[in-house]
Protein backbone atom coordinates (compact mmCIF):
# COMPACT_ATOMS: atom_id res chain seq x y z
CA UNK A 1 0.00 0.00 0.00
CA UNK A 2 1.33 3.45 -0.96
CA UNK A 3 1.80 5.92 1.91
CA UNK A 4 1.06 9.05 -0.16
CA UNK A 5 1.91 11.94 2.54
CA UNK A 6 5.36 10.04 3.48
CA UNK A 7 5.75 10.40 0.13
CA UNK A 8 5.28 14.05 -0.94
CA UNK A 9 7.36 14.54 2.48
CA UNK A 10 10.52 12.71 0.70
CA UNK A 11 9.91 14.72 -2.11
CA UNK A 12 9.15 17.70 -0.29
CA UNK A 13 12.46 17.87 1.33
CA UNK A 14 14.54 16.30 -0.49
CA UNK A 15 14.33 17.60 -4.24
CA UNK A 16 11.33 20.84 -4.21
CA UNK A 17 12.62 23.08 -0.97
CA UNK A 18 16.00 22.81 -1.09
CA UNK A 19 15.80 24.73 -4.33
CA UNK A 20 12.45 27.09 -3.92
CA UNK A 21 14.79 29.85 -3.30
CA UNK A 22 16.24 29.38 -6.75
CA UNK A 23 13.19 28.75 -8.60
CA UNK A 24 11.85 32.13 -7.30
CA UNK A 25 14.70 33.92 -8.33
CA UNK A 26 15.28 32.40 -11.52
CA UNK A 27 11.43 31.96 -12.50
CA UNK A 28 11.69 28.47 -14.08
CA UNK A 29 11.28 24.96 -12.49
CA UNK A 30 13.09 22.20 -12.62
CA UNK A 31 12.24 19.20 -14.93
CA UNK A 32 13.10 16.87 -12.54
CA UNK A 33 10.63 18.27 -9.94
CA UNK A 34 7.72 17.71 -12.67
CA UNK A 35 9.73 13.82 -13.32
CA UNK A 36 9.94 13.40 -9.33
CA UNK A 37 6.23 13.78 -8.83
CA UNK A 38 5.75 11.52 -12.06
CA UNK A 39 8.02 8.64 -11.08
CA UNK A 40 5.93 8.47 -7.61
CA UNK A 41 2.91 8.73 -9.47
CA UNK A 42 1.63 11.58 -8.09
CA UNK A 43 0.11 12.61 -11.66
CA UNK A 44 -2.32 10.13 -11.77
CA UNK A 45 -3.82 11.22 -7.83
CA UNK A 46 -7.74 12.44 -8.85
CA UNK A 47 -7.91 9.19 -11.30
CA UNK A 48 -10.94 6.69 -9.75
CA UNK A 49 -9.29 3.55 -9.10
CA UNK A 50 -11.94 1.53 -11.40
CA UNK A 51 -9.85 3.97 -14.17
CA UNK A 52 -6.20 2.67 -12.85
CA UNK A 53 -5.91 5.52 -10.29
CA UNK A 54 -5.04 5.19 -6.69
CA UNK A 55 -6.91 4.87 -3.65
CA UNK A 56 -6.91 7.57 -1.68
CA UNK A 57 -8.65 8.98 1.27
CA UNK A 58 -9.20 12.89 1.80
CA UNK A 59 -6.91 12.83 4.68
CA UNK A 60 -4.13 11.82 2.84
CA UNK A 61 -4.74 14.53 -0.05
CA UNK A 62 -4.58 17.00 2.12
CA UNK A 63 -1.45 16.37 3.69
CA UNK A 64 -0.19 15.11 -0.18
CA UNK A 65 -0.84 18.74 -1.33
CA UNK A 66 0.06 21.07 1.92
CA UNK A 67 3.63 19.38 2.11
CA UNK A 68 3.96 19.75 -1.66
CA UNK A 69 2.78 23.54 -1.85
CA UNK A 70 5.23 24.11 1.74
CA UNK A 71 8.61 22.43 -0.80
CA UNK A 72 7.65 24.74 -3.76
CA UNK A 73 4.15 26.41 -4.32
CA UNK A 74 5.27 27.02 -8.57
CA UNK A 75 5.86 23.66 -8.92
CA UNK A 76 3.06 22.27 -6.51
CA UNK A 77 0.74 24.99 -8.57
CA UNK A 78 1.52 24.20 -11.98
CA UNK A 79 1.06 20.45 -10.84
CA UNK A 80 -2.31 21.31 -9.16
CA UNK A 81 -3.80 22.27 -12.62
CA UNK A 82 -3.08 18.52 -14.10
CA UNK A 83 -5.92 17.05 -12.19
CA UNK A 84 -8.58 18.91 -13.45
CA UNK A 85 -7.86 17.43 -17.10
CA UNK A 86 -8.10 14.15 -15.31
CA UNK A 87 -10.89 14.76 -13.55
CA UNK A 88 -12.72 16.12 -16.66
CA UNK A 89 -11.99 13.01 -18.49
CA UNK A 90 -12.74 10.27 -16.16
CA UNK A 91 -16.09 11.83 -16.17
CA UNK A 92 -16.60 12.78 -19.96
CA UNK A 93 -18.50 10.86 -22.30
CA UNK A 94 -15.74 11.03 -24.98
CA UNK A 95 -13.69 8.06 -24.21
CA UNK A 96 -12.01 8.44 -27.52
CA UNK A 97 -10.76 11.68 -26.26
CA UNK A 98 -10.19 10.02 -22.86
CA UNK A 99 -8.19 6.95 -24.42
CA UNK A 100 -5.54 8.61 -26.64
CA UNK A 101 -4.56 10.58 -23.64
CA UNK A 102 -5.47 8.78 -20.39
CA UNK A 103 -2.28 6.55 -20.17
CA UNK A 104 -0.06 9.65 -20.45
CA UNK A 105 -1.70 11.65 -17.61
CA UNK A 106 -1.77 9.06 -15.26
CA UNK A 107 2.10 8.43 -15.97
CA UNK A 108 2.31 12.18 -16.35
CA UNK A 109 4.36 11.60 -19.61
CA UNK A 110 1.56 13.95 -20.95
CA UNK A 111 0.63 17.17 -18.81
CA UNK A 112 -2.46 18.74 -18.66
CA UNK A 113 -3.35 22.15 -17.58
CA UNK A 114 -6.79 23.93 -17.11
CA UNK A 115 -8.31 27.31 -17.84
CA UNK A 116 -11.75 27.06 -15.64
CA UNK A 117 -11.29 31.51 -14.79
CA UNK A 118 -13.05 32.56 -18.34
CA UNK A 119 -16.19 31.03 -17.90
CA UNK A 120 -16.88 31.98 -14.08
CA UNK A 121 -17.93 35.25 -14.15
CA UNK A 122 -20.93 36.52 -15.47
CA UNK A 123 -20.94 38.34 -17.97
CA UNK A 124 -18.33 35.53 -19.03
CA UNK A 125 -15.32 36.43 -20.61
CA UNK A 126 -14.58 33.50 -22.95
CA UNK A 127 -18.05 32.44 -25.16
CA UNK A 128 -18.09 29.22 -27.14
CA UNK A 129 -20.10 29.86 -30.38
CA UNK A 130 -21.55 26.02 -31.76
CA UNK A 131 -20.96 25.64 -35.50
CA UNK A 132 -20.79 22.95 -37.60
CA UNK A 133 -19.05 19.94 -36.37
CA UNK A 134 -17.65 21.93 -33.45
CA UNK A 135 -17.19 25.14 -31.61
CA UNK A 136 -15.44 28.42 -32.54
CA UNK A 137 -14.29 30.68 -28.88
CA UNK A 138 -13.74 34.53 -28.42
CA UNK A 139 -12.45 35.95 -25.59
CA UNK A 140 -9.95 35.82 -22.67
CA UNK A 141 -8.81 33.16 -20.71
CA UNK A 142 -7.28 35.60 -17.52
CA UNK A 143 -4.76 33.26 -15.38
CA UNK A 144 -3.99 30.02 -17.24
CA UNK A 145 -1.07 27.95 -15.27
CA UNK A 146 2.12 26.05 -16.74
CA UNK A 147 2.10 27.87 -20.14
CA UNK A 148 5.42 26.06 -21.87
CA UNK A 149 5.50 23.18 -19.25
CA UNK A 150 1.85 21.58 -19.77
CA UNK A 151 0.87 19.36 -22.86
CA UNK A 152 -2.74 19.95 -23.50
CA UNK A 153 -5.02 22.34 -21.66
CA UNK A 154 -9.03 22.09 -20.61
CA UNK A 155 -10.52 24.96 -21.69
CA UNK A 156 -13.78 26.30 -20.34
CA UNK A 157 -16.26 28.70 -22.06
CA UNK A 158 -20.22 29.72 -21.88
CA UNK A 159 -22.06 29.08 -24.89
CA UNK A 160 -23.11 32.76 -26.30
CA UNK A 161 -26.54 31.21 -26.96
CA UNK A 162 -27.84 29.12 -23.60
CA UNK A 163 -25.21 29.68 -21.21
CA UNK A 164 -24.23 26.11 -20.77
CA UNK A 165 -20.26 25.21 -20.14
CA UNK A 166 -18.03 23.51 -22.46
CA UNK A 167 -15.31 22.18 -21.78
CA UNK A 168 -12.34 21.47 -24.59
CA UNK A 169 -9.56 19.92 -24.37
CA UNK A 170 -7.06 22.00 -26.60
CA UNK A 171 -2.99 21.88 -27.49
CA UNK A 172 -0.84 24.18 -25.32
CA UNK A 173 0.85 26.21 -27.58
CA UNK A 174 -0.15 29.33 -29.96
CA UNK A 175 -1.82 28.60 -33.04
CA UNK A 176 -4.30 30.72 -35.14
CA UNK A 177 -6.76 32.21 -32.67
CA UNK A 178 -4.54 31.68 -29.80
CA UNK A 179 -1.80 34.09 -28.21
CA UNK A 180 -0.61 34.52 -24.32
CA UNK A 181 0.84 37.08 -22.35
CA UNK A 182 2.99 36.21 -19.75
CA UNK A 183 2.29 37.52 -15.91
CA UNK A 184 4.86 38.37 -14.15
CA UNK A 185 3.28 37.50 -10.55
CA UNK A 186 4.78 38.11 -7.11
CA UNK A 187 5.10 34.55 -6.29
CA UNK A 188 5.39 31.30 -8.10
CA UNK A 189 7.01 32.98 -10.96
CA UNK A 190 8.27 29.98 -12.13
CA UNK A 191 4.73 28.24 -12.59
CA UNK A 192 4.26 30.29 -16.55
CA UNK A 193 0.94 31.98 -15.86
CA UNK A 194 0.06 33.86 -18.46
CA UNK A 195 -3.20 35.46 -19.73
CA UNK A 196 -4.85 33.74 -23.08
CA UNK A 197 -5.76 35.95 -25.88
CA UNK A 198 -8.42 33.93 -27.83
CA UNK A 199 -10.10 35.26 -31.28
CA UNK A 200 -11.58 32.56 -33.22
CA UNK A 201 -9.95 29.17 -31.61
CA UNK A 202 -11.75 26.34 -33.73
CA UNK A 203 -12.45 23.35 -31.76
CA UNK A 204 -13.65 20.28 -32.89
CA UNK A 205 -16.69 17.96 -31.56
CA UNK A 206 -13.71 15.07 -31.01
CA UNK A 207 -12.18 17.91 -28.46
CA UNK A 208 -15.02 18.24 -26.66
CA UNK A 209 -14.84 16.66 -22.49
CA UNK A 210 -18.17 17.85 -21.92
CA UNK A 211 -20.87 20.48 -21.75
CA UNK A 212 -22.82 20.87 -18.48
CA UNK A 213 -25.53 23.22 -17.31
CA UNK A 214 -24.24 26.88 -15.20
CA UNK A 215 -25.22 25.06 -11.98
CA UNK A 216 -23.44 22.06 -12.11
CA UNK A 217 -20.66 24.05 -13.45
CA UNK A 218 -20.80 26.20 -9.96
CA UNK A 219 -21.35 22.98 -8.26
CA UNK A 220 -17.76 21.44 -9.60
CA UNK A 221 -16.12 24.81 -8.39
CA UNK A 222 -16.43 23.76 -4.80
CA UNK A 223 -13.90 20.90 -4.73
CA UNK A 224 -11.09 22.79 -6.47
CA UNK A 225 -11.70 25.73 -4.72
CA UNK A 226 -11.22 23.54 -1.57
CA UNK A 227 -8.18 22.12 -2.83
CA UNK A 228 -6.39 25.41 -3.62
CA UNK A 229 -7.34 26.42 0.46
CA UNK A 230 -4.81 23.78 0.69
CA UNK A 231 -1.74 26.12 -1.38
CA UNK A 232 -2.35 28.67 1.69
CA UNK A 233 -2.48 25.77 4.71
CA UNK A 234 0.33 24.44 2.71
CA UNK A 235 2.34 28.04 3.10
CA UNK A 236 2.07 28.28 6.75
CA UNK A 237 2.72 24.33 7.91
CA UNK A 238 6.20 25.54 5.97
CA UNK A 239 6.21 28.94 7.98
CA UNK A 240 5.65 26.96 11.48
CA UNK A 241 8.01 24.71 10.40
CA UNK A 242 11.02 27.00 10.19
CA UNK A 243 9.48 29.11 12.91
CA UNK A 244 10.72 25.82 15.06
CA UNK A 245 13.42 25.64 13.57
CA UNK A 246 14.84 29.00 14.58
CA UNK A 247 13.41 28.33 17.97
CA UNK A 248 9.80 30.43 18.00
CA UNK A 249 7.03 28.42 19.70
CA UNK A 250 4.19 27.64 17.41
CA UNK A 251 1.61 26.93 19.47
CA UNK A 252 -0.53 29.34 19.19
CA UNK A 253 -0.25 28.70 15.43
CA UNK A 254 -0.67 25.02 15.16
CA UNK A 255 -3.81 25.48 17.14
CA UNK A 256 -5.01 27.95 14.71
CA UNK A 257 -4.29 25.51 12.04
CA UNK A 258 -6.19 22.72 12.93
CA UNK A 259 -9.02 25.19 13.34
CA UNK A 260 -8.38 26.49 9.45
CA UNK A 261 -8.58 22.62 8.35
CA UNK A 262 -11.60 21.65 10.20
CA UNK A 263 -13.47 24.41 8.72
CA UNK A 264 -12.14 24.02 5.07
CA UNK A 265 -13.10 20.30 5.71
CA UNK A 266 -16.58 20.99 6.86
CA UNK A 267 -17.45 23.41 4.24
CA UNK A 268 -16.57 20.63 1.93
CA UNK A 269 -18.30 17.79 3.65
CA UNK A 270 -21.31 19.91 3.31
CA UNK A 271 -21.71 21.27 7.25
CA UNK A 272 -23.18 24.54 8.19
CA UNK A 273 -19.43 26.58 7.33
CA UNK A 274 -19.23 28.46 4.27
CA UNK A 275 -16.35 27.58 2.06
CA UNK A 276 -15.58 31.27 1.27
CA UNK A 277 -15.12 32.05 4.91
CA UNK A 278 -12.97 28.98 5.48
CA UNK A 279 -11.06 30.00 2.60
CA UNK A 280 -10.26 33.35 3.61
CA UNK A 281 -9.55 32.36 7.52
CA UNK A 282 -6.69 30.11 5.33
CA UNK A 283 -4.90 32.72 3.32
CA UNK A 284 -5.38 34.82 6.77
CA UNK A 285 -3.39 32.42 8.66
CA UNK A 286 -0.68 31.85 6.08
CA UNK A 287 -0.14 35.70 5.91
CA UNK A 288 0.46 35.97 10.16
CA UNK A 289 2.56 32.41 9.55
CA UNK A 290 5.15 34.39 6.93
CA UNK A 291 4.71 37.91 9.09
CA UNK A 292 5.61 35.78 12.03
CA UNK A 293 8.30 34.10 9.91
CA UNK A 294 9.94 37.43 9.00
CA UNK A 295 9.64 39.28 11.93
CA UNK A 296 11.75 36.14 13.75
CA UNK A 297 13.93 35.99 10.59
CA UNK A 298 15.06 39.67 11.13
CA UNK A 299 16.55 42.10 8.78
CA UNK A 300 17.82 39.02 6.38
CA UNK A 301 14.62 38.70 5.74
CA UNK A 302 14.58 42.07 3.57
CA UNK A 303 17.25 41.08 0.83
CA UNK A 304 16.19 39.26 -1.34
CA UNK A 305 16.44 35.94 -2.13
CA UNK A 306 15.31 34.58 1.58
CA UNK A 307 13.66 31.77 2.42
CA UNK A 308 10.80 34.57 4.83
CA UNK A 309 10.78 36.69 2.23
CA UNK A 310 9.75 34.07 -0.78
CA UNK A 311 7.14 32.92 1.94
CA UNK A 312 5.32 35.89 2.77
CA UNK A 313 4.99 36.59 -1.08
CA UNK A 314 3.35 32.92 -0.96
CA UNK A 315 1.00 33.89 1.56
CA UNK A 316 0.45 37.45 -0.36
CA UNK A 317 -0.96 35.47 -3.36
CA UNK A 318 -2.77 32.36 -1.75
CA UNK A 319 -4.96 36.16 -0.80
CA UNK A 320 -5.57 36.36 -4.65
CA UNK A 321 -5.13 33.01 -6.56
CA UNK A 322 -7.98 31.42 -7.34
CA UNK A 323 -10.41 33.60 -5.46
CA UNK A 324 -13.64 34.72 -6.07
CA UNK A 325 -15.25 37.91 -4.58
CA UNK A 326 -16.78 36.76 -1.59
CA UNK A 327 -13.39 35.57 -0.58
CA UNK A 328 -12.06 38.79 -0.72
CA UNK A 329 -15.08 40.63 0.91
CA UNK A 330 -14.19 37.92 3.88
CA UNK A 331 -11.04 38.86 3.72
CA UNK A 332 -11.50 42.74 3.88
CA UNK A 333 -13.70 42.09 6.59
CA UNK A 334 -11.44 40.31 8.41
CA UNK A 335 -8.60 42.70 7.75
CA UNK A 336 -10.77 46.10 8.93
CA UNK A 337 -10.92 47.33 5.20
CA UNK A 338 -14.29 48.51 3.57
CA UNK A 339 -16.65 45.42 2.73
CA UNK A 340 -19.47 45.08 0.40
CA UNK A 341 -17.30 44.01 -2.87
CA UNK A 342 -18.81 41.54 -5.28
C-alpha cells in the first residue's frame, strides 16, 4: 500500500525546498521536480481507481498537497492544474478523447493544464459559439497555469446562446486564434501563468470533455476551490516549520491551524461553514505564519532571495489566486478594510 503523505514529504524535502529559493529567483522549475512527482505517481492522484488511479482517502490529499505547496508552491501549482484534465476526463463521455490521452496523464508523460477563470464570471469572458461539427471561442482566458510546461489544456467557455459550459480539451501552444501574455506574478514565478488571448480558436466535436448546465458548473467549483485552500495551509505548515526551527514556539499557530482545516473540511463535507469564509480564515493564517516568519527571521529577511521573504509573497498570493469575490469581501472584513465588494 502506498503511503502518499510520506511520500510528498521525501519529495518535499529532499528535491522541491532545497531549491524554492532558486526557482523564485530564476522563474523556471526544474524538470526533474515535474519527473519526481511523475516517477511516484503523483500525476495520476484524482484518477478513480476503477480507471487505474489510486486509492486515496481525503486525509491523505490534504497532507499530499500542503507538504507539496510548503517544498515549492510554482511547482506544486503548476502540478495542481493537471488534475482537473483528469478529472474532466474520467467523467466525460468522450472516451475516444479520454483513451488517446489517459495513459499519459496518469504516468504524467503527458501534462495537462486547465483554464476554468473565463467562464466563471458573469458576464463571461470566454463564449463558445456552436458551429458545424464543433465550436469556434472569443475571448480571454485571464490566469492560465504552466504555459510552456503543460501538454494539452481544458478549456472552459459559456455558450453565447444558452449559457451552458463547455469544456475542450485544446494543445498548449499558440496557433491561429490563440496568443498569451505572460504575468509576471509576485510569487510562483516559475509556474508560466500567463493570460490567453483567444479570437476565433476552432475546436472540434472530437475535443469536446463535456458540456454541463451553469449550476453544475458552480457545483464542480467547490472541490477545487477547496483544494487550492490547501496552497495557503500548505504556506504556513512551511512557515511553522522554520518558525521551530529557529526556535519560536508555534503553538498558538498550530492550534489555529487545525481550526483552518476543520473548517475548510466541513465546508466541503457539506456542514453549516461556508467555504468562502474557510477559505479566507486560510490565506489569513498563512499571511500571520510568513509575518511571524519574517519578523523572527530579522533584517535578512529584507534582501532578497530569503527563504521569509519568498514565503510571505506565498501567503500574499494564496490572498488572490484562485479567489472569487466573496473571498475577498471575507477577507477585507477580516482585515478592517471597507466590505461590500462583489
Amino acid at each position: 500500500m502506498t503511503h502518499w503523505p510520506e511520500l510528498a514529504h521525501d519529495i518535499a524535502e529532499d528535491v522541491l525546498f532545497p531549491a524554492a529559493d532558486s526557482v523564485d529567483a530564476d522563474g523556471e522549475i526544474p524538470s526533474s521536480h515535474f519527473y519526481a512527482l511523475a516517477d511516484a505517481g503523483f500525476y495520476g492522484l484524482a484518477a478513480p481507481p476503477e480507471l487505474g488511479g489510486p486509492t486515496i482517502d481525503i486525509a491523505d490529499l490534504v497532507a499530499v498537497v500542503e507538504t507539496l505547496c510548503g517544498g515549492c508552491l510554482a511547482t506544486t501549482f503548476t502540478w495542481m492544474q493537471h488534475h482537473g484534465v483528469v478529472g474532466g476526463l474520467a467523467a466525460s463521455g468522450n472516451t475516444a478523447l479520454r483513451e488517446r490521452f489517459w495513459d499519459g496523464l496518469l504516468s504524467g508523460s503527458v501534462r495537462g493544464g486547465v483554464a476554468f477563470a473565463g467562464a466563471i464570471p458573469q458576464p463571461p469572458l470566454l463564449y463558445a459559439r456552436r458551429v458545424d461539427g464543433g465550436y469556434v471561442l472569443d475571448g480571454v482566458a485571464p490566469f492560465v497555469t504552466g504555459w510552456g510546461i503543460v501538454d494539452v489544456l481544458q478549456l472552459s467557455a459559456r455558450d453565447e446562446f444558452d449559457d451552458s459550459i463547455v469544456h475542450l480539451l485544446v494543445d498548449a501552444t499558440e496557433t491561429a486564434g490563440l496568443t498569451v501574455d505572460e504575468l509576471p506574478l509576485i510569487a510562483a514565478r516559475g509556474s508560466n501563468t500567463v493570460r490567453m488571448r483567444i479570437d476565433g480558436l476552432e475546436a472540434r466535436d472530437d475535443q469536446v470533455v463535456g458540456v454541463v448546465a451553469p449550476e453544475v458548473f458552480a457545483a464542480g467549483q467547490t472541490f477545487g476551490s477547496w483544494l487550492n485552500g490547501c496552497m495557503a495551509t500548505g504556506v504556513a505548515r512551511r512557515c511553522r516549520a522554520e518558525l521551530t526551527g529557529l526556535g519560536v514556539d508555534t503553538h498558538a499557530l498550530d492550534l489555529t491551524s487545525v481550526s483552518v482545516r476543520d473548517g475548510l473540511d466541513a465546508a466541503l463535507a457539506g456542514d453549516d461553514t461556508d467555504l468562502f469564509e474557510a477559505r479566507a480564515a486560510a490565506s489569513e493564517l498563512a499571511l500571520r505564519s510568513a509575518a511571524a516568519l519574517v519578523t523572527a527571521t530579522g533584517s535578512a529577511a529584507s534582501v532578497t532571495g530569503t527563504t521569509a521573504g519568498r514565503l510571505m509573497r506565498e501567503a500574499t498570493l494564496t490572498l488572490v489566486a484562485a479567489s472569487r469575490p466573496q473571498i475577498r469581501s471575507e477577507l477585507l472584513n477580516r482585515f478592517g478594510g471597507p466590505t461590500g465588494m462583489r
